[in-house]
Protein backbone atom coordinates (compact mmCIF):
# COMPACT_ATOMS: atom_id res chain seq x y z
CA UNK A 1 110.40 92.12 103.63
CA UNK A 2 109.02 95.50 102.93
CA UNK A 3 110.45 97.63 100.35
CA UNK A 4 111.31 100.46 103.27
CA UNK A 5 114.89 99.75 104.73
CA UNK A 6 114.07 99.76 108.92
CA UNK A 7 115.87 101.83 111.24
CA UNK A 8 116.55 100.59 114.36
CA UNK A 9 113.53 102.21 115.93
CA UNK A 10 111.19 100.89 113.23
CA UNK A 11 111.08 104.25 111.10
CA UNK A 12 112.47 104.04 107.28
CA UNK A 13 114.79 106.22 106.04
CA UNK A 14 112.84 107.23 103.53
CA UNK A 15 109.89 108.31 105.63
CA UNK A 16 112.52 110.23 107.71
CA UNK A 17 114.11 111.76 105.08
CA UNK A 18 110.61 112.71 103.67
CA UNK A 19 109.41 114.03 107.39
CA UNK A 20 113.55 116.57 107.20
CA UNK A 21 112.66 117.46 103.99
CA UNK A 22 109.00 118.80 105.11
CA UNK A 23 110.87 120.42 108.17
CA UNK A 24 113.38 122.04 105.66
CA UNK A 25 110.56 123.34 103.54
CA UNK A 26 108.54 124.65 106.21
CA UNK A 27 112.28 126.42 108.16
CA UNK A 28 112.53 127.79 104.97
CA UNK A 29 109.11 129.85 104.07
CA UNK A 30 109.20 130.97 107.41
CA UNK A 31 112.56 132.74 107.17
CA UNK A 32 111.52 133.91 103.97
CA UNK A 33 108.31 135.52 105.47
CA UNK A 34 109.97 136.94 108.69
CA UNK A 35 112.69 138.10 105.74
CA UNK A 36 109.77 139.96 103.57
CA UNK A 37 108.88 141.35 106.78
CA UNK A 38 111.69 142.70 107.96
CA UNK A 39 112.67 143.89 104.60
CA UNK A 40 109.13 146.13 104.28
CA UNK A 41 109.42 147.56 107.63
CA UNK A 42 112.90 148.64 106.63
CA UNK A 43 111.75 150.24 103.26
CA UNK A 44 109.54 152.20 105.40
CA UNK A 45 111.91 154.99 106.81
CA UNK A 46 111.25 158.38 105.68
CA UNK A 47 112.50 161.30 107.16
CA UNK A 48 110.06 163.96 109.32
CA UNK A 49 110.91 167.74 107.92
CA UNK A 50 108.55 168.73 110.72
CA UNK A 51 110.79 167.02 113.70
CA UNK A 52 113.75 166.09 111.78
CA UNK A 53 114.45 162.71 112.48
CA UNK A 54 114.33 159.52 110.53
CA UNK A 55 111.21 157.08 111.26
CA UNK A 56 109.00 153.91 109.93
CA UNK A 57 105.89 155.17 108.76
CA UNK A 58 104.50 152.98 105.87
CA UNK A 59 101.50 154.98 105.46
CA UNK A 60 100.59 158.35 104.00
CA UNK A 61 99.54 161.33 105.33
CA UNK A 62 96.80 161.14 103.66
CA UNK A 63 95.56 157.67 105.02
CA UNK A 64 96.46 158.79 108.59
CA UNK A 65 93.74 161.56 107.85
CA UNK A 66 91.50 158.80 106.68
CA UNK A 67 92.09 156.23 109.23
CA UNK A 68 91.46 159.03 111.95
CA UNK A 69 88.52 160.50 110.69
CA UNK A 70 86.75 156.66 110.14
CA UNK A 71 87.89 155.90 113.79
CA UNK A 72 86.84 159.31 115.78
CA UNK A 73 83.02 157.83 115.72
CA UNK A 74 83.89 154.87 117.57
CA UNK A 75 86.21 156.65 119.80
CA UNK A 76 83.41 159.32 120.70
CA UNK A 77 80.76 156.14 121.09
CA UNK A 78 83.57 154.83 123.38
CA UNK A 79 83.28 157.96 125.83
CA UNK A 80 80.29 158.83 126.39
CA UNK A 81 79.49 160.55 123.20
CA UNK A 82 80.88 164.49 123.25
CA UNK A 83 80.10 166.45 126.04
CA UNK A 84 76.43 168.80 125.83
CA UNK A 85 78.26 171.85 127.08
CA UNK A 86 78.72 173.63 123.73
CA UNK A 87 81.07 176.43 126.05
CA UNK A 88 83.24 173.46 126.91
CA UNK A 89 83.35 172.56 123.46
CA UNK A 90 84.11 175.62 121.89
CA UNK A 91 86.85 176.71 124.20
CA UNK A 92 88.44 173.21 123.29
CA UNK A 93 88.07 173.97 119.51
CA UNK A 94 89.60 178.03 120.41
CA UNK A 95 92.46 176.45 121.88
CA UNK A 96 93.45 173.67 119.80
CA UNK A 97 93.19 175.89 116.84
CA UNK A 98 94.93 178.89 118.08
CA UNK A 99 98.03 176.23 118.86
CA UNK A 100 97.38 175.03 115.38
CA UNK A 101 97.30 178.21 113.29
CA UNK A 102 100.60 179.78 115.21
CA UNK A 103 102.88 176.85 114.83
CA UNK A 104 104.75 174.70 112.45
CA UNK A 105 101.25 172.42 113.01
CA UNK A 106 99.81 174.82 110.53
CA UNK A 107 102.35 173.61 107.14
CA UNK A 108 101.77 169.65 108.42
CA UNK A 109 99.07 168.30 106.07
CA UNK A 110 96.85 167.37 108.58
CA UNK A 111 92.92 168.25 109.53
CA UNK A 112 93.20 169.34 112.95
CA UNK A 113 90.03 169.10 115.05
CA UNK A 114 89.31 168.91 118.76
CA UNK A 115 86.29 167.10 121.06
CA UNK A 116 85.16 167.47 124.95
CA UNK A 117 84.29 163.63 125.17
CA UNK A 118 81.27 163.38 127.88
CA UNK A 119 83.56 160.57 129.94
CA UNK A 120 83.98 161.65 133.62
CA UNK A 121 84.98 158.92 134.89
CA UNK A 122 88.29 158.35 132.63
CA UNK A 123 91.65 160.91 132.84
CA UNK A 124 92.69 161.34 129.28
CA UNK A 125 93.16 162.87 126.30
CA UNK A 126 94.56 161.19 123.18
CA UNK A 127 94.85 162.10 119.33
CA UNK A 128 93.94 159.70 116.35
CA UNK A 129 96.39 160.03 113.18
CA UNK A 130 95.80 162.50 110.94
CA UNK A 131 94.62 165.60 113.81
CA UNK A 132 91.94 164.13 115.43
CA UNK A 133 92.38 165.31 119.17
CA UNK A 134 90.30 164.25 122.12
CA UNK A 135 90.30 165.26 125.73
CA UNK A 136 87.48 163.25 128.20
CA UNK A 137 85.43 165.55 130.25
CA UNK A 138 87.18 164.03 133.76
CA UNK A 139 90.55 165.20 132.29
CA UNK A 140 88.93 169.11 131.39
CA UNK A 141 87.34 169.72 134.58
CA UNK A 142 90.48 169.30 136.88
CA UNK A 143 92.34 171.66 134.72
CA UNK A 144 93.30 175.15 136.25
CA UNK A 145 93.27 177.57 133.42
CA UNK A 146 93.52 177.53 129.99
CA UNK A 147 97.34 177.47 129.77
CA UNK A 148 97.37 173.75 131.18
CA UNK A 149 94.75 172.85 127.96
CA UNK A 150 97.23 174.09 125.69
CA UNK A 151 99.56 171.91 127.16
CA UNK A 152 97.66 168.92 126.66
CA UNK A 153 96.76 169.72 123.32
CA UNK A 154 100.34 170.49 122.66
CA UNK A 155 101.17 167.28 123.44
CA UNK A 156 98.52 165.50 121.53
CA UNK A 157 99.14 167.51 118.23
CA UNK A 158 102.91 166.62 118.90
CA UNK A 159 102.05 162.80 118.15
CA UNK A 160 99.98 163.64 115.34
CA UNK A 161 103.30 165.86 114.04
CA UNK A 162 105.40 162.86 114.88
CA UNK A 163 103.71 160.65 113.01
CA UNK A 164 103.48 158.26 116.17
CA UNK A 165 100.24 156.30 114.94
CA UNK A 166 101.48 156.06 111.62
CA UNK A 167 104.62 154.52 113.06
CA UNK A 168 102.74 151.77 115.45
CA UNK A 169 101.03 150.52 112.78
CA UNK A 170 103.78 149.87 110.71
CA UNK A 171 105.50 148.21 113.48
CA UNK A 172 102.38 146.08 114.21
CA UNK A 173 102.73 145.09 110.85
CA UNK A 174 106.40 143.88 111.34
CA UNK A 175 105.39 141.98 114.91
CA UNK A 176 102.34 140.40 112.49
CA UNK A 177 104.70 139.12 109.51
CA UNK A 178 107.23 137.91 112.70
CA UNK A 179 104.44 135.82 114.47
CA UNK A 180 103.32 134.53 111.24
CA UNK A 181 106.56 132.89 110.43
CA UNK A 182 106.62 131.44 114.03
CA UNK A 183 103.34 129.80 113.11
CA UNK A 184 104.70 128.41 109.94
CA UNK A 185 107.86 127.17 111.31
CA UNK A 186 106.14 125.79 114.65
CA UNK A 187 102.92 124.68 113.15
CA UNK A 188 101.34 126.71 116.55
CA UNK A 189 99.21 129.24 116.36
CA UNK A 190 99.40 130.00 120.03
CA UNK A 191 103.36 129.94 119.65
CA UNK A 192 102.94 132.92 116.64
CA UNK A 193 100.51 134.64 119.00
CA UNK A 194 103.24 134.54 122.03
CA UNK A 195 106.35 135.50 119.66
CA UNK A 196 104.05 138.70 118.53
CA UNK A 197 103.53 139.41 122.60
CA UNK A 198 106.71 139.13 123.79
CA UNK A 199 108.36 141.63 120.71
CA UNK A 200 105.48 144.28 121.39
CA UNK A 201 106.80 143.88 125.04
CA UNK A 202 110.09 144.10 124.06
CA UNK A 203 109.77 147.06 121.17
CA UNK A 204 107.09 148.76 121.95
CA UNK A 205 107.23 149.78 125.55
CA UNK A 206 110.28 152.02 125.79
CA UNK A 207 109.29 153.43 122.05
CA UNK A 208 106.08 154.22 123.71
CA UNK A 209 107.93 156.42 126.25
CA UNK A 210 110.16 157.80 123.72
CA UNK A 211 107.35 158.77 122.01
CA UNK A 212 105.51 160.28 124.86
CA UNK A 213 108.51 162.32 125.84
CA UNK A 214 109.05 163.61 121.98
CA UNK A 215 105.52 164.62 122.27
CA UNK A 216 106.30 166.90 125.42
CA UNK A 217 108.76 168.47 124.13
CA UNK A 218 107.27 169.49 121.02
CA UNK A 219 104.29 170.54 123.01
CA UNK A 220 106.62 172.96 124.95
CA UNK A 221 107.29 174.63 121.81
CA UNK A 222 103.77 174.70 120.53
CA UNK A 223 102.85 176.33 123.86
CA UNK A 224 106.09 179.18 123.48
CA UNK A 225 105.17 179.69 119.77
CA UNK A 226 101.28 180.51 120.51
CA UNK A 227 101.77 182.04 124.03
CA UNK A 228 101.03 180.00 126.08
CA UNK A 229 102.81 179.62 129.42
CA UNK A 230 104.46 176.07 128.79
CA UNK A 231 105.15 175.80 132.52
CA UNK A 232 101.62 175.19 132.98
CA UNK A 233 101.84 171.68 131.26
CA UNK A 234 104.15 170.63 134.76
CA UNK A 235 100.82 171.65 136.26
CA UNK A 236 98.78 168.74 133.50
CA UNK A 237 102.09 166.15 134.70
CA UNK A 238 100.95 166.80 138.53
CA UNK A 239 97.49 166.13 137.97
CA UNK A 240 98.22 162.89 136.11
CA UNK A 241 100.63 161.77 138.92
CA UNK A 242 97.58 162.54 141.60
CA UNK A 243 95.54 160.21 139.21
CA UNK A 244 97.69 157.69 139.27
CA UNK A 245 97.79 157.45 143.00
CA UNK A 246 100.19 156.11 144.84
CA UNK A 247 100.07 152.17 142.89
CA UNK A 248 100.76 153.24 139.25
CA UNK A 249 102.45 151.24 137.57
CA UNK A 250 106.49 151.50 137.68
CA UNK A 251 107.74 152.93 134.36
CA UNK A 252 109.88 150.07 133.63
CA UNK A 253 106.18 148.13 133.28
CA UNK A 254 104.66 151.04 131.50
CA UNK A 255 104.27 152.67 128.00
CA UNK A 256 104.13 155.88 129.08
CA UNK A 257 107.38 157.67 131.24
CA UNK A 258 106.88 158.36 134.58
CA UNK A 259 105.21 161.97 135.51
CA UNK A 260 108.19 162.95 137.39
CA UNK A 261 110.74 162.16 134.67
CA UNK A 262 108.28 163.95 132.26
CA UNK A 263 107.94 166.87 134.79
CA UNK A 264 112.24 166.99 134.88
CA UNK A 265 112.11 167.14 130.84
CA UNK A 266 109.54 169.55 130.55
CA UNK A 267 111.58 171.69 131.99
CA UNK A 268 114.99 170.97 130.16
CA UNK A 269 112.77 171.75 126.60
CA UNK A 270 111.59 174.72 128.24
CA UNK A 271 114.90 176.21 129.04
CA UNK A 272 116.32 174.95 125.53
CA UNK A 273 113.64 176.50 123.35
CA UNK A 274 113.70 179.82 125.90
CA UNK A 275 117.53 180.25 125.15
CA UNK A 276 117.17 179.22 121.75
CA UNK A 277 114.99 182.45 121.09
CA UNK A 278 117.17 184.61 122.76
């Protein structure tokens, strides 16, 4: 007879408790990874002065200015390259700045700069942390009048004021250190790789519209505190709802609210900051 003591289904107890004990090890560095995690991401909250709320950002300003100004090359490569029409390009650069130098934008620590992208075929404009702002050529050629560009570079300087970036990569980080303790407990890298999907599904959509519509609303007062007619950025919303046609995607499915909601807020900020300065 062996030295192992059979179970009825030919395992040994020993193996078996060797095999719970493994388990036990393994259920335990993964709760004390998703812990660490968790833990970080909390010790991340610092409070805005600029938009006064509380947020996750576990980067400095001053790496947001970095991280934008290694990843505007790629972004420009991306699109075309910038746009030849140095006319277009200065008039971007006017505007952005004038919205810059009148507003709160101007105390942030941020380098604010602004690029025609040559696209044409894409409808967009997007900023990169730190005040790197970018609107694609297809975007600035169905615009009306310059009123509807400060709108849309309202908005984009709003993210960079918000600190959005900064704030999606520290939650990336948190959906990273959650998938990797799926992996460990698991032992399946495809499991870790679906637990990280299904949170940025599940976190990150409806922050994404939060963000968009905090972004709005502190473009309205950019706009008001430079000048600008802010009722010209429900003229930007109606050009991105005839872009989307009539198949966008619903906004439960999407990051970004829906143009009519946007359009219906837009106009609540503008009557809140227009009665705050009376």
């Amino acid at each position: 007879m062996g030295i192992f003591r059979r179970t009825n289904d030919g395992g040994s107890l020993s193996q078996m408790g060797l095999g719970n004990s493994r388990i036990g090890s393994t259920l335990i560095l993964a709760i004390i990874i998703a812990g660490f995690s968790y833990f970080k991401y909390c010790s991340t909250k610092t409070y805005n002065e600029y938009t006064g709320v509380y947020q996750h950002v576990g980067i400095s300003p001053e790496q947001e200015i970095a991280l934008g100004l290694n990843s505007a090359p790629a972004m420009i490569q991306q699109h075309g390259g910038l746009h030849p029409d140095q006319r277009g390009q200065d008039l971007v650069k006017q505007v952005g700045q004038k919205l810059v130098q009148s507003t709160i934008a101007s105390k942030t620590p941020y380098q604010y700069d602004f690029h025609l992208l040559a696209d044409e075929e894409v409808i967009n404009a997007f900023a990169l942390p730190g005040g790197q702002v970018f609107i694609t050529a297809a975007l600035f050629n169905k615009l009306k009048n310059e009123d509807q560009l400060a709108g849309v570079f309202g908005h984009e300087i709003g993210h960079v004021i918000a600190r959005h970036g900064g704030e999606r990569i520290t939650q990336t980080e948190l959906f990273e250190g959650l998938s990797g303790a799926a992996t460990v407990a698991t032992g399946d890298y495809s499991t870790g790789q679906g637990v990280a999907a299904l949170l940025n599904q599940f976190f990150s959509m409806p922050y994404g519209r939060d963000q968009e519509l905090q972004s709005d609303e502190i473009g309205v007062k950019l706009m008001l505190d430079s000048g600008y007619n802010p009722e010209e950025l429900i003229g930007v919303m109606e050009i991105l709802k005839a872009a989307g046609g009539p198949n966008r995607t619903p906004e439960r499915l999407s990051t970004h609210p829906d143009p009519e909601n946007r359009i219906e807020r837009i106009r609540e900020a503008i009557q809140k900051y227009k009665n705050n300065s009376n």
